[in-house]
Each structure stands twice: as structure tokens, then as C-alpha cells.
Protein backbone atom coordinates (compact mmCIF):
# COMPACT_ATOMS: atom_id res chain seq x y z
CA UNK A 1 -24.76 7.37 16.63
CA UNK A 2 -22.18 7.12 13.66
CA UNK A 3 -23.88 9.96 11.43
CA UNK A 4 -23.77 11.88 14.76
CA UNK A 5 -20.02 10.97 15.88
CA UNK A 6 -19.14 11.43 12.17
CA UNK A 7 -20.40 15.38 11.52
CA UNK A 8 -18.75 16.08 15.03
CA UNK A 9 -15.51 14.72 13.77
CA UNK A 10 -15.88 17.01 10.49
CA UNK A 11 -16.71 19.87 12.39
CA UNK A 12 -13.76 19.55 15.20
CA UNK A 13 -11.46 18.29 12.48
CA UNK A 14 -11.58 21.52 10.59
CA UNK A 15 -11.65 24.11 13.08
CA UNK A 16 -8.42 21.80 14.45
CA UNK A 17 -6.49 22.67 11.55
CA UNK A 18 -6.92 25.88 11.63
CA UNK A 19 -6.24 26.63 15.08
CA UNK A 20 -3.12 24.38 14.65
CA UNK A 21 -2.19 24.92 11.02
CA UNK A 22 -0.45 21.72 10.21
CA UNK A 23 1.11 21.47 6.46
CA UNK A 24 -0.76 18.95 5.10
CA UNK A 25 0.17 15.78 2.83
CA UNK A 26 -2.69 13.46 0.86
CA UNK A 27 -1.31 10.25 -0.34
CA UNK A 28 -4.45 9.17 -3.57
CA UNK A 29 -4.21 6.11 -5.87
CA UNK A 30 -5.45 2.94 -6.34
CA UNK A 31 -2.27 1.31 -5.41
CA UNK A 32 0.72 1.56 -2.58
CA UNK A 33 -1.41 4.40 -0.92
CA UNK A 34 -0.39 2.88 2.47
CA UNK A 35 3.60 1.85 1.58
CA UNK A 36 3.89 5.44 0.02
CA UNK A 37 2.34 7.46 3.29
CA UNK A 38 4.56 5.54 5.37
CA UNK A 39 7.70 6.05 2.88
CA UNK A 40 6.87 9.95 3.41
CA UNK A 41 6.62 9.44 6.85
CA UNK A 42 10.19 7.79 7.29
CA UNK A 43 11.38 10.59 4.84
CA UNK A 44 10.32 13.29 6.98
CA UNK A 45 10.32 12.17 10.32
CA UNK A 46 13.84 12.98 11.62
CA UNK A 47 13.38 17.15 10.26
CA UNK A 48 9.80 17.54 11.65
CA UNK A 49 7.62 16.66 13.71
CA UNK A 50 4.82 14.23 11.82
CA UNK A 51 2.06 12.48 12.30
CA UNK A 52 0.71 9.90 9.79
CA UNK A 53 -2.53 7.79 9.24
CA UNK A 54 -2.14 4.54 10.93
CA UNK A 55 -2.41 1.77 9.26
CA UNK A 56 -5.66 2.41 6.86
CA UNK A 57 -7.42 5.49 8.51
CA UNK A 58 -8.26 7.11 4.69
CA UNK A 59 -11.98 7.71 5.24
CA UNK A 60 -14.55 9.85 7.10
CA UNK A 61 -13.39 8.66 10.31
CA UNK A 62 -9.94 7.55 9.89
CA UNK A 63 -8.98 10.88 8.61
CA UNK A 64 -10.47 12.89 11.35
CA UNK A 65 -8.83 10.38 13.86
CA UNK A 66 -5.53 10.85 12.33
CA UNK A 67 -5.94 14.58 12.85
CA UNK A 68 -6.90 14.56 16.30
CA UNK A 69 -4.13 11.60 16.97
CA UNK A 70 -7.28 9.08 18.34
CA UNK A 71 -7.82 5.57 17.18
CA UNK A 72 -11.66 4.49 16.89
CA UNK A 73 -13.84 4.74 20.05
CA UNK A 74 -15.27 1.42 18.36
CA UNK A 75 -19.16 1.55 20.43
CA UNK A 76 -18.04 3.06 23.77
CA UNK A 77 -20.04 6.10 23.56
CA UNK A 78 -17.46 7.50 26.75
CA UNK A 79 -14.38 6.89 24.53
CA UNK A 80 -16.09 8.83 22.01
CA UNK A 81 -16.58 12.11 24.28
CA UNK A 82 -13.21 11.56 25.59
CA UNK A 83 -11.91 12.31 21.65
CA UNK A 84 -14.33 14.68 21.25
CA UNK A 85 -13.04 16.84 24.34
CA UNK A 86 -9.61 16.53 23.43
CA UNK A 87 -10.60 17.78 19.70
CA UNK A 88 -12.52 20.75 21.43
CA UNK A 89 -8.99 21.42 23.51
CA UNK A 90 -7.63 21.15 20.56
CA UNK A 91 -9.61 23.85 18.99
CA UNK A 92 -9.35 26.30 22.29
CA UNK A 93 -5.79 26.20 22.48
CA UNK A 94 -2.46 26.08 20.56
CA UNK A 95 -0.87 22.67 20.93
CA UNK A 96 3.34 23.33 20.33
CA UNK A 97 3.35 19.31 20.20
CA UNK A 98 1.16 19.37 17.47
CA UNK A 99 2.61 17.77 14.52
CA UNK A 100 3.83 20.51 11.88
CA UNK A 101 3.02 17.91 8.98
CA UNK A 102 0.25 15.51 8.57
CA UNK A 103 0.68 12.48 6.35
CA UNK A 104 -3.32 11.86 5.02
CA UNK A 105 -4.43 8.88 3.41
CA UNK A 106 -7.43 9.53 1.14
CA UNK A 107 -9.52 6.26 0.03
CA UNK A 108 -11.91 6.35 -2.01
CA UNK A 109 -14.73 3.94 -2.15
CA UNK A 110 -18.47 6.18 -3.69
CA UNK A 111 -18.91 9.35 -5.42
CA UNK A 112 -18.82 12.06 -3.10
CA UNK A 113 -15.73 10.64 -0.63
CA UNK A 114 -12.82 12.89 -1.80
CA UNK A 115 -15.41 16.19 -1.76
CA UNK A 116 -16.27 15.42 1.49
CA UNK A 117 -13.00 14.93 2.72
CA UNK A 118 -12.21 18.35 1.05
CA UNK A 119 -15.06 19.74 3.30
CA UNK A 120 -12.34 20.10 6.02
CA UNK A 121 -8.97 19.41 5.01
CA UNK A 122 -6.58 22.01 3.06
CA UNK A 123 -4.01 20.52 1.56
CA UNK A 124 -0.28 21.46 0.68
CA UNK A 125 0.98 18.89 -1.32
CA UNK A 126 -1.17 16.38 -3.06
CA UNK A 127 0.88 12.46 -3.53
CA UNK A 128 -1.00 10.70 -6.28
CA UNK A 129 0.71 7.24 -6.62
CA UNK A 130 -0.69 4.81 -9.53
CA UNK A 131 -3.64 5.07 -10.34
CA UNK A 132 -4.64 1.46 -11.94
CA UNK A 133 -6.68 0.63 -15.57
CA UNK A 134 -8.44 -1.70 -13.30
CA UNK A 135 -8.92 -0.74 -10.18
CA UNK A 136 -9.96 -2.03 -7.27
CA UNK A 137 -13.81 -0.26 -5.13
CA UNK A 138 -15.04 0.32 -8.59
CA UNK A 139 -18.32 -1.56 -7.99
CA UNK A 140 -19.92 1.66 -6.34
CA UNK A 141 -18.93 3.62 -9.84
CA UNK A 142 -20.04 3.22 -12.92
CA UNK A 143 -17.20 2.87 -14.38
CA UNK A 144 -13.08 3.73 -14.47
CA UNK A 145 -13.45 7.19 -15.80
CA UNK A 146 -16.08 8.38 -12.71
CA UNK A 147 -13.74 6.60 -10.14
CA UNK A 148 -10.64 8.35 -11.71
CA UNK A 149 -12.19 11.83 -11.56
CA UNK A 150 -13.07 11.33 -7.91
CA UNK A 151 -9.51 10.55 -7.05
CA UNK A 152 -8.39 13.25 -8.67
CA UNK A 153 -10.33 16.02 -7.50
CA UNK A 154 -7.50 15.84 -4.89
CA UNK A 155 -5.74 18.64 -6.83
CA UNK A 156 -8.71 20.97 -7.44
CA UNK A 157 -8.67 23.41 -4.15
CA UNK A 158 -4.64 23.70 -4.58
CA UNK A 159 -3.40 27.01 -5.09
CA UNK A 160 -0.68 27.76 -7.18
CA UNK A 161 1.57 27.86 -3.99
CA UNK A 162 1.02 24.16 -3.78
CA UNK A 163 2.51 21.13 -5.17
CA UNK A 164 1.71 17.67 -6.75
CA UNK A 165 3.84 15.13 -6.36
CA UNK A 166 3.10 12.68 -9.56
CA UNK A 167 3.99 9.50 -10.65
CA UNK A 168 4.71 10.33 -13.88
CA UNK A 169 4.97 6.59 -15.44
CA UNK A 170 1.37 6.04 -14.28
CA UNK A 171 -0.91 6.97 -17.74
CA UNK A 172 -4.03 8.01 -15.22
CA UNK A 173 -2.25 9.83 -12.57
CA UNK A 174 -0.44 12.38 -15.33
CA UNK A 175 -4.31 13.09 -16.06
CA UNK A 176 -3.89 15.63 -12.90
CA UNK A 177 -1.70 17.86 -14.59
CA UNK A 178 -4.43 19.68 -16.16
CA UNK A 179 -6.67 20.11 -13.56
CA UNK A 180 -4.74 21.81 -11.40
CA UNK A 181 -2.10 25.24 -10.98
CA UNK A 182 -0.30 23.79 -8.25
CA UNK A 183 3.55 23.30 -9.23
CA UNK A 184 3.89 19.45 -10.05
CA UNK A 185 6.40 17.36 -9.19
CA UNK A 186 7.08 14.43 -11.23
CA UNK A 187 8.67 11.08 -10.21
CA UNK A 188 9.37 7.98 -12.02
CA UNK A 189 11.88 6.12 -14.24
CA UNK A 190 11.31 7.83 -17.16
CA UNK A 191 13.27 10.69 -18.76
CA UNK A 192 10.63 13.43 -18.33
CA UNK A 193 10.65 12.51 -14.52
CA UNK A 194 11.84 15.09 -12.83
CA UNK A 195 12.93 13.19 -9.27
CA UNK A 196 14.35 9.87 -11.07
CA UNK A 197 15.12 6.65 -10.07
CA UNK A 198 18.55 4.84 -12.30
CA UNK A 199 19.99 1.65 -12.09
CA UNK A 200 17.84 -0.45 -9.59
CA UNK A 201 19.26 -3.62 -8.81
CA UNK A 202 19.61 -6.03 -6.16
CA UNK A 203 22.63 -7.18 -4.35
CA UNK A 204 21.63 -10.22 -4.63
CA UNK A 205 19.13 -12.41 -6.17
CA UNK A 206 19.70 -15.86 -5.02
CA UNK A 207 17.32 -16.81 -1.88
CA UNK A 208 19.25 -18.82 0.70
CA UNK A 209 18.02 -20.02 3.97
CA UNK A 210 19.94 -17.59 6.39
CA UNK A 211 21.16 -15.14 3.88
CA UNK A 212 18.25 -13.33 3.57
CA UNK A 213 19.59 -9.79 4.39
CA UNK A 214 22.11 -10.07 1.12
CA UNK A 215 18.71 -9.18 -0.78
CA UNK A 216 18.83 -5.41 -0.23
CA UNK A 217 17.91 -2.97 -3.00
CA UNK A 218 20.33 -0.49 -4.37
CA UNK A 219 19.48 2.63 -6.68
CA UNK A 220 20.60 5.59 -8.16
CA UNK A 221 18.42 9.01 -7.21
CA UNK A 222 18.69 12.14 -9.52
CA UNK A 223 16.94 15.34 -9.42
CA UNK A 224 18.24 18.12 -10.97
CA UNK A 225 21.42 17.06 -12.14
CA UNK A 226 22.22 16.14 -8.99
CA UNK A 227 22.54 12.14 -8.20
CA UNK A 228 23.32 10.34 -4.99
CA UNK A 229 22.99 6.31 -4.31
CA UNK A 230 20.19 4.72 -2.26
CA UNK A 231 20.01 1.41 0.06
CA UNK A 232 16.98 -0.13 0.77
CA UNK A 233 18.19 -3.73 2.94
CA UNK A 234 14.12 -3.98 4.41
CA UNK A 235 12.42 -3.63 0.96
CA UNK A 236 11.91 -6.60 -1.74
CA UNK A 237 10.02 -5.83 -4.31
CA UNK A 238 11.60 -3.39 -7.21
CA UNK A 239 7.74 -2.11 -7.42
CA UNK A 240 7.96 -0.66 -4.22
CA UNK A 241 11.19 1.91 -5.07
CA UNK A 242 8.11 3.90 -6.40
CA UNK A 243 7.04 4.63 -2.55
CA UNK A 244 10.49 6.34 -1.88
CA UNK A 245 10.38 8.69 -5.05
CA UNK A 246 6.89 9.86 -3.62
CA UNK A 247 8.66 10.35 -0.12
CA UNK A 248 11.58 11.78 -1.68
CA UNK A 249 9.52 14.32 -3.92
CA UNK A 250 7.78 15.48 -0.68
CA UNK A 251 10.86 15.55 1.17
CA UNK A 252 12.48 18.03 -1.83
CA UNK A 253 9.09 20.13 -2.17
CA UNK A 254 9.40 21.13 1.76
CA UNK A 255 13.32 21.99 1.62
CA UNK A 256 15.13 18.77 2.26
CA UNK A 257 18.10 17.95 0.62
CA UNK A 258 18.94 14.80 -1.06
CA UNK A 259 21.87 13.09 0.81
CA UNK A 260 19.58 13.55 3.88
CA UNK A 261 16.82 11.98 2.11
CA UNK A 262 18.93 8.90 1.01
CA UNK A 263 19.61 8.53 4.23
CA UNK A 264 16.35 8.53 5.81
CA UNK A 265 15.12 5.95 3.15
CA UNK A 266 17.83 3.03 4.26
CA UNK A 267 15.57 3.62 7.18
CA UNK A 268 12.41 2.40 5.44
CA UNK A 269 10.65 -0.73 6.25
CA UNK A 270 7.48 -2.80 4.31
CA UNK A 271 3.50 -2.10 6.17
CA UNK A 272 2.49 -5.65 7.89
CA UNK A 273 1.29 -7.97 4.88
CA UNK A 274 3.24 -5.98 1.90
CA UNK A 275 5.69 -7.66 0.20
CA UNK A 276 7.67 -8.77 3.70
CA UNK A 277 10.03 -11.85 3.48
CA UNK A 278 9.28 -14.16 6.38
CA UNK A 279 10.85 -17.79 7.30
CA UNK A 280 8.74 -20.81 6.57
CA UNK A 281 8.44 -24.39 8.16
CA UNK A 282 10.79 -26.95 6.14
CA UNK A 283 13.72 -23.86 5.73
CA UNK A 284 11.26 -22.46 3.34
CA UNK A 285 10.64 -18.57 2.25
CA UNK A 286 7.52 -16.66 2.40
CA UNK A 287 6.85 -13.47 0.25
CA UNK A 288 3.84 -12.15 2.61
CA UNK A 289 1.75 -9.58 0.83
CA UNK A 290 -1.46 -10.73 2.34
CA UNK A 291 -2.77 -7.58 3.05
CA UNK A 292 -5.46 -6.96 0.22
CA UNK A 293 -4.95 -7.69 -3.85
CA UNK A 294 -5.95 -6.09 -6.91
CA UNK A 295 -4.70 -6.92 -10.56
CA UNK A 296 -2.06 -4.73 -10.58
CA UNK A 297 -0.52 -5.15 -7.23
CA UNK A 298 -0.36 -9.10 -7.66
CA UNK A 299 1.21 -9.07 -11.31
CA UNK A 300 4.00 -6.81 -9.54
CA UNK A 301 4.17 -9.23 -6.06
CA UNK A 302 4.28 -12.38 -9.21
CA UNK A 303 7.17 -10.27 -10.83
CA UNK A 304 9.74 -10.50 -7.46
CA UNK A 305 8.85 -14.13 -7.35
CA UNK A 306 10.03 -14.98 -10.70
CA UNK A 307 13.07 -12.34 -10.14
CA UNK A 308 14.36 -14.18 -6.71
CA UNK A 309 16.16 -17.43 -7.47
CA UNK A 310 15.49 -20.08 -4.09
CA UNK A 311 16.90 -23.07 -3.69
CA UNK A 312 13.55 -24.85 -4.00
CA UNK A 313 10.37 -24.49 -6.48
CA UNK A 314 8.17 -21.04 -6.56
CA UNK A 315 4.90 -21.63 -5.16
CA UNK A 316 1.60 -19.05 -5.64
CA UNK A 317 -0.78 -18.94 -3.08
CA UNK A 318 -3.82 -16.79 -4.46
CA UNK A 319 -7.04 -16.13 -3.44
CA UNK A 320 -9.80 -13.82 -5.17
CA UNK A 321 -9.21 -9.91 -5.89
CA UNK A 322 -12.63 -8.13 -4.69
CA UNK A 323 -14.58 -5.27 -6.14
CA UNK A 324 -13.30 -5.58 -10.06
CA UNK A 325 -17.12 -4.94 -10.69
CA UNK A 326 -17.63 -5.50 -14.51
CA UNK A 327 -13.85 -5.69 -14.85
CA UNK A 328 -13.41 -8.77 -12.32
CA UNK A 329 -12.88 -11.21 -15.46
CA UNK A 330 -10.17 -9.54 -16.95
CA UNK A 331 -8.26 -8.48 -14.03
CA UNK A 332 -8.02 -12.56 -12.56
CA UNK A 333 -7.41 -13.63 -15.92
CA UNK A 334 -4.34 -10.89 -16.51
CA UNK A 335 -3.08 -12.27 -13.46
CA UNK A 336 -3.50 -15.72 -14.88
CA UNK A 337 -1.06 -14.70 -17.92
CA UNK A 338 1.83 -13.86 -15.15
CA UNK A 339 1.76 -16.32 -12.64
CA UNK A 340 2.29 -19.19 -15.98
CA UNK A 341 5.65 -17.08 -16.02
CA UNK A 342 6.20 -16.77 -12.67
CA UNK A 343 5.86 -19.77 -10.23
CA UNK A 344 5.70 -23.60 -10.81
CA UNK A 345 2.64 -24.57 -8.70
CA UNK A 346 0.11 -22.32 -8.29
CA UNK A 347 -2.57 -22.73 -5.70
CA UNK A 348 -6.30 -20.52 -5.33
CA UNK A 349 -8.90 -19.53 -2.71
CA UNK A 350 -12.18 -18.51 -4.13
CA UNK A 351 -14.50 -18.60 -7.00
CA UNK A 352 -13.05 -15.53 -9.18
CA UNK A 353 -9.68 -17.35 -8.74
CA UNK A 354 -11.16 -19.87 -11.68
CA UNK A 355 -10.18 -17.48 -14.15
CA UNK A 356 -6.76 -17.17 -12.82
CA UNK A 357 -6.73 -21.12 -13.02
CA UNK A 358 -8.45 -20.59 -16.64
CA UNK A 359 -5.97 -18.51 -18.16
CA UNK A 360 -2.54 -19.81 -16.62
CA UNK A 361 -4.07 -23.56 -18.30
CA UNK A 362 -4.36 -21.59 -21.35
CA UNK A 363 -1.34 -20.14 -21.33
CA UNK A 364 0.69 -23.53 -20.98
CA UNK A 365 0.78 -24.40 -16.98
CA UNK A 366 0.36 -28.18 -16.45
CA UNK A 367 -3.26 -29.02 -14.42
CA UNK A 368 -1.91 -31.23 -12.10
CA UNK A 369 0.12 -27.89 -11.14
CA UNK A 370 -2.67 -25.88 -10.46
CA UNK A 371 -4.71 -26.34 -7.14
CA UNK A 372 -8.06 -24.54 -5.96
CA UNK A 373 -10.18 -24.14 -2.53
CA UNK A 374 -13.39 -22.29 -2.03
CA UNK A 375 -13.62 -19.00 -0.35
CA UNK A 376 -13.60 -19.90 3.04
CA UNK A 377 -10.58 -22.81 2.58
CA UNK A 378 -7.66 -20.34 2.75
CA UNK A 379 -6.20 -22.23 6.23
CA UNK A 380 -6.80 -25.43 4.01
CA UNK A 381 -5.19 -24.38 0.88
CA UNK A 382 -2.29 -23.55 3.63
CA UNK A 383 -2.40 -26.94 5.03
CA UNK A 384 -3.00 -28.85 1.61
CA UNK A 385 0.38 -26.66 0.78
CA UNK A 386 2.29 -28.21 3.77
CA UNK A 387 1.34 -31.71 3.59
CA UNK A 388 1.72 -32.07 -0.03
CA UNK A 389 3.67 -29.64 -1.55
CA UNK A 390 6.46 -27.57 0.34
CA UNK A 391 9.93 -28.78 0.20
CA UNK A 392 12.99 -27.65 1.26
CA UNK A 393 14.11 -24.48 -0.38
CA UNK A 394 10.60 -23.38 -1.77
CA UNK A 395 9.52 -20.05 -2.11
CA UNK A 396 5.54 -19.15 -1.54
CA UNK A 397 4.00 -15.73 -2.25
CA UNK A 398 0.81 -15.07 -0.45
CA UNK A 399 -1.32 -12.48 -1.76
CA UNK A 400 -5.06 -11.91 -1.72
CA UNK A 401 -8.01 -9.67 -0.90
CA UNK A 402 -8.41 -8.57 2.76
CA UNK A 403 -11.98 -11.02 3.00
CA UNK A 404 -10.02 -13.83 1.92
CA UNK A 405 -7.82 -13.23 5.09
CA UNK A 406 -4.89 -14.78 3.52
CA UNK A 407 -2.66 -13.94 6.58
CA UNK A 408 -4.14 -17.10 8.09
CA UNK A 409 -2.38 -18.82 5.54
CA UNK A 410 0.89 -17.03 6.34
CA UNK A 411 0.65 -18.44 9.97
CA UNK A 412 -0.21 -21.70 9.11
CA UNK A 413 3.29 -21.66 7.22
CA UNK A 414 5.80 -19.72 8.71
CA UNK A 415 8.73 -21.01 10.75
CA UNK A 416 7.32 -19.04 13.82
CA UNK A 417 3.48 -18.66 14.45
CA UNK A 418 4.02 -17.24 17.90
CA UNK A 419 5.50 -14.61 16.06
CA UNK A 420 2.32 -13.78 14.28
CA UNK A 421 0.85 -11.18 16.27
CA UNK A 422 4.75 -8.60 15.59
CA UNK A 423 5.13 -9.95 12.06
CA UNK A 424 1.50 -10.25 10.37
CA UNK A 425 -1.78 -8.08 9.31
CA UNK A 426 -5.15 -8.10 10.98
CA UNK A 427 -3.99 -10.28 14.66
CA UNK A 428 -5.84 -8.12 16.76
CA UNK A 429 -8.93 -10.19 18.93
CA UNK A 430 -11.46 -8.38 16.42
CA UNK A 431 -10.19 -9.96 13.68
CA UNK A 432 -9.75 -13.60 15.40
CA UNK A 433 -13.07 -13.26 16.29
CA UNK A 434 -14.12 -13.11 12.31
């Protein structure tokens, strides 16, 4: 029923857009795909009418979802005909509530997922974000130069009408600029960036119980010789500025101007999972970026926790980064390096974590500092952490690969459990049930 449900979708998808003719935004890389569509989203939303993928619908039937404005028929065939008849309506007759911009995310996990995706989208404006030296799906490639050059055939139908919006301090994703006409527009902190970030700082860096709104990030954007200041009192990490250069590029390429855009990104708030700041038991901190991991992503979460001063000790709660393929060494063991240099006790969940555990020994972190649980121990790792660790004042990052389900160990420690199901990734009764 899935191949069947699946070429439908393709079919309906396609003749959707171009009965409805939607500009059309793809969000590619191997990390903040999710924080930048949503960034975009936030940028865009009060001047048009948009539509975005929810949470991650970037494959063959998230994407065709997001375009029809469903969510899964899961295996109710008569929820599936339901979506299927609205597509058709959709294909019969001009909607004028139809978005006029679609935000796409575009994962890719085998050869052959961007092309098909292709198939039946047309885009506008192509957002590549970071593309990472290791990166995470790459067991179904061969290796990082076949999963780069699927990513990046996101640029190779755009016409020279189109645009690229680039992260230009990103060695992989500046690869696109010669495979492609399209006008590119490239964002970063460096001087050949043409939307620039200057200055980013924090108002404050010292974590107190209470306080936590003093935190707020603060930068200068430029673009073209024009500069205006930008708040960002929902977002932690300095990492995650890179989201709102993406949004602000796209906002730019379609017309906007940019006092309207710094004001639309005060607006912007962290995904469930990514780099949120939640209140522990004990008046304790929690940096939860429990939503999935990969080398890159959890050196930058390690970075804010050795930026932000608490009261208390800085405590790592890790668990494996998944499909590293041949390069699942090196990535735990880079991590290793940072987290020596970042927290004082650092605690693991799963059996790659032992080269994290490796390296940070290596590197000068004291044993009887370092703490590790097997792959299905993250709720004890989380317990083991209150009992015998967490003080008043602490702060604890939680980070790790979506099958380590590292939220669990979010709600064993935060101030307000009940909470859970507002604050925290993956609470929905399918996921309790695994």
C-alpha cells in the first residue's frame, strides 16, 4: 500500500503545484535543516502567506504532505483517500488560501532521494545550510563525496532567474556555486559574505536560577552596506545565528527589507529538543538538544556549555551519534576532544560513546569523571545523574541520536515533567509506546 500511496502523492503533488503555483523554498544540509526552515518561516510569515514542513516531513511522503497541508494517514487506508481527494480538489480548482510560499525540507538518506524529489517539485530558491565533513545517513553511500553530490543536486534544475542562498563559511556547501546559474546568495561571518552577521554577543553569560531571560543574543546584520541590530531573547546557542542569515537571505531574495526582517527574527523561537534551556530539579539548568546528534552539531551544543557560566558544575549527558558509517570512530572521538574542554563530568549512553569516553581520558579528563550506560540505559544514566551527581546550580546538556531517545532523560530531570508533552520532542502515544 505505501509504493501505491507514495506514486499517488508524486503524481497529485506535482500537478498541485502547478495548478497553484506556490514559490517554492528547499532548506538541504546535513545540519540545522529543521531550525533554518523554521527561521525562514518566522522571517516570512507576517508578508505572505506560508506554509512550512512540520516538524521533519523532508522525504517522499513528508514533502508531498507538506504540499497538500496533510499529516500522515499512518495505516487508515480512509484517511488516506480523504488526502488524496483533497489533493485531486486541489488539482481541479484554484485554492486563493493556498500558501504563496512553501518552506521544503529535503533529507537525504540513499542515492536517488533528491532526484526523486526533483521529479515534482520546482524550486525558486535553494537554502543549503552546512553541509558537514562527517555527516550523519552516510551508511547508505559510499562515501562523503557521493552523499555531498546528492545534496547538492538541489541547485541543478534552477534557472538563472533563481537563487541560492549559501552558507558561505561551510567548505562543502560553497561546492554549489559551480553547479549551478542561479544568482547566489551568500551568508556567513566572513568578509566575502554577502548577508553578514558582526558582533554576536550575549547579554549575558552568567546562568542564574530565575534570570534566565537576561541570556538573549544580540547581533549586528549587514548586507549591502546597509547594517541594522538584531535580538534573539528565545535562542542560546551562537551556532544557531546561522538559521536567521538563511531566513534573512530568503527574506532579501523575495523583496523584504531589512528592518522588517530584524524584526521578524526577535520573533524566532528553538524546534522542540534544539538547543532549548529548560529548568531542572535541585534549581538546576538543562540545555535540551535531544532531538538527534551528529559530530558537528554536538561539538557546537558542547561550545554554549563551556560559554554559559552557572552557578554549579557543567554536566554532559551523551549518548551515541548514529549512521557515521566508516567515519563513526572519528566523529565520537572529535567529540571526545571538546567535551575535556567543555564540562566537568561527562556521562554516556551507548557503545560508540566509548570513544567519546576514550578520547576525553586521553585528552586529560579524570576517570572517576566520566560515567557510561548501555544503549537502552538513557532513563538510568538520568537517574544515576540525579541521585549522585546534580547539585544546586549545575548545568546539564542533553544531546544524542533520535534511537537513543534522550528526551527521556530530559523528563526524568526537569523541574516540571507534566510539562513534557508542550516543552519536549517525540511525546506523542507512538513514541511512548517505543
Amino acid at each position: 500500500m505505501k509504493s501505491i500511496i507514495k506514486k499517488c502523492l508524486k503524481i497529485i503533488s506535482k500537478a498541485i503545484l502547478k495548478k497553484q503555483q506556490p514559490k517554492i523554498i528547499a532548506v538541504v544540509g546535513s545540519v540545522g535543516k529543521t531550525s533554518t526552515k523554521d527561521a525562514i518561516h518566522c522571517v516570512l510569515e507576517n508578508k505572505f502567506k506560508v506554509r512550512s514542513s512540520q516538524g521533519s516531513y523532508n522525504n517522499e511522503l513528508g514533502v508531498p504532505l507538506t504540499i497538500l497541508g496533510e499529516t500522515s494517514g499512518g495505516k487508515n487506508i480512509l484517511k488516506w483517500c480523504r488526502i488524496l481527494l483533497k489533493g485531486i480538489n486541489l488539482v481541479l480548482f484554484k485554492d486563493k488560501e493556498y500558501p504563496q510560499i512553501l518552506v521544503l525540507e529535503l533529507g537525504v538518506d540513499k542515492p536517488g532521494d533528491m532526484d526523486y524529489m526533483l521529479g515534482f517539485i520546482k524550486l525558486n530558491i535553494a537554502c543549503i545550510t552546512a553541509i558537514s565533513e562527517i555527516p550523519v545517513h552516510l551508511k547508505n553511500f559510499k562515501d562523503v563525496d557521493e552523499l555531498v553530490a546528492e545534496k547538492l543536486k538541489v541547485v541543478k534544475n534552477l534557472s538563472k532567474d533563481d537563487q541560492v542562498v549559501l552558507n558561505y563559511d561551510n567548505r562543502l556547501a560553497r561546492l554549489a556555486r559551480d553547479k549551478t546559474d542561479a544568482k547566489i546568495i551568500p551568508y556567513g561571518q566572513g568578509k566575502k559574505a554577502e548577508v553578514r552577521v558582526l558582533n554576536i554577543t550575549r547579554s549575558q553569560d552568567n546562568l542564574i536560577y530565575g534570570q534566565e531571560k537576561l541570556l538573549n543574543l544580540n547581533y549586528k546584520l549587514s548586507w549591502s552596506q546597509n547594517i541594522v541590530p538584531v535580538r534573539m531573547p528565545y535562542i542560546l546557542g551562537k551556532h544557531q545565528v546561522y538559521a536567521s542569515l538563511a531566513a534573512a537571505s530568503c527574506g532579501l531574495a523575495l523583496g523584504m527589507n531589512l528592518v522588517e526582517i530584524s524584526q521578524n527574527i526577535y520573533n524566532l523561537k528553538s524546534p522542540k529538543g534544539r538547543m532549548n534551556l529548560l529548568l531542572g530539579i535541585k534549581y538546576t539548568h538543562i540545555i535540551d538538544d535531544s532531538y538527534n546528534a551528529s559530530p558537528d552539531s554536538t561539538i557546537a551544543a558542547l561550545q554554549v556549555l563551556s560559554e554559559l557560566k552557572p552557578q554549579g558544575s557543567r554536566i554532559a549527558i551523551l549518548g551515541d551519534m548514529l549512521e557515521l558509517g566508516l567515519k563513526n570512530e572519528e566523529g565520537h572521538r572529535k567529540v571526545g576532544e571538546v567535551a575535556v574542554k567543555s564540562c566537568d563530568v561527562l556521562v554516556l549512553v551507548g557503545e560508540s560513546s566509548l570513544y567519546i569516553a576514550d578520547e576525553a581520558k586521553k585528552k586529560g579528563m579524570l576517570e572517576d569523571n566520566i560515567y557510561q550506560f548501555k544503549n537502552d540505559e538513557t532513563i538510568e544514566a538520568a537517574k544515576f545523574v540525579q541521585n549522585k551527581i546534580l547539585k544546586k546550580g549545575d548545568l546539564v546538556l542533553i544531546k544524542g541520536s533520535q534511537a537513543l531517545r534522550m528526551e527521556k532523560a530530559v523528563r526524568e530531570l526537569m523541574a516540571e515533567p507534566m510539562k513534557a508533552s508542550n516543552l519536549l520532542v517525540r511525546q506523542g502515544e507512538e513514541w511512548e509506546k517505543k
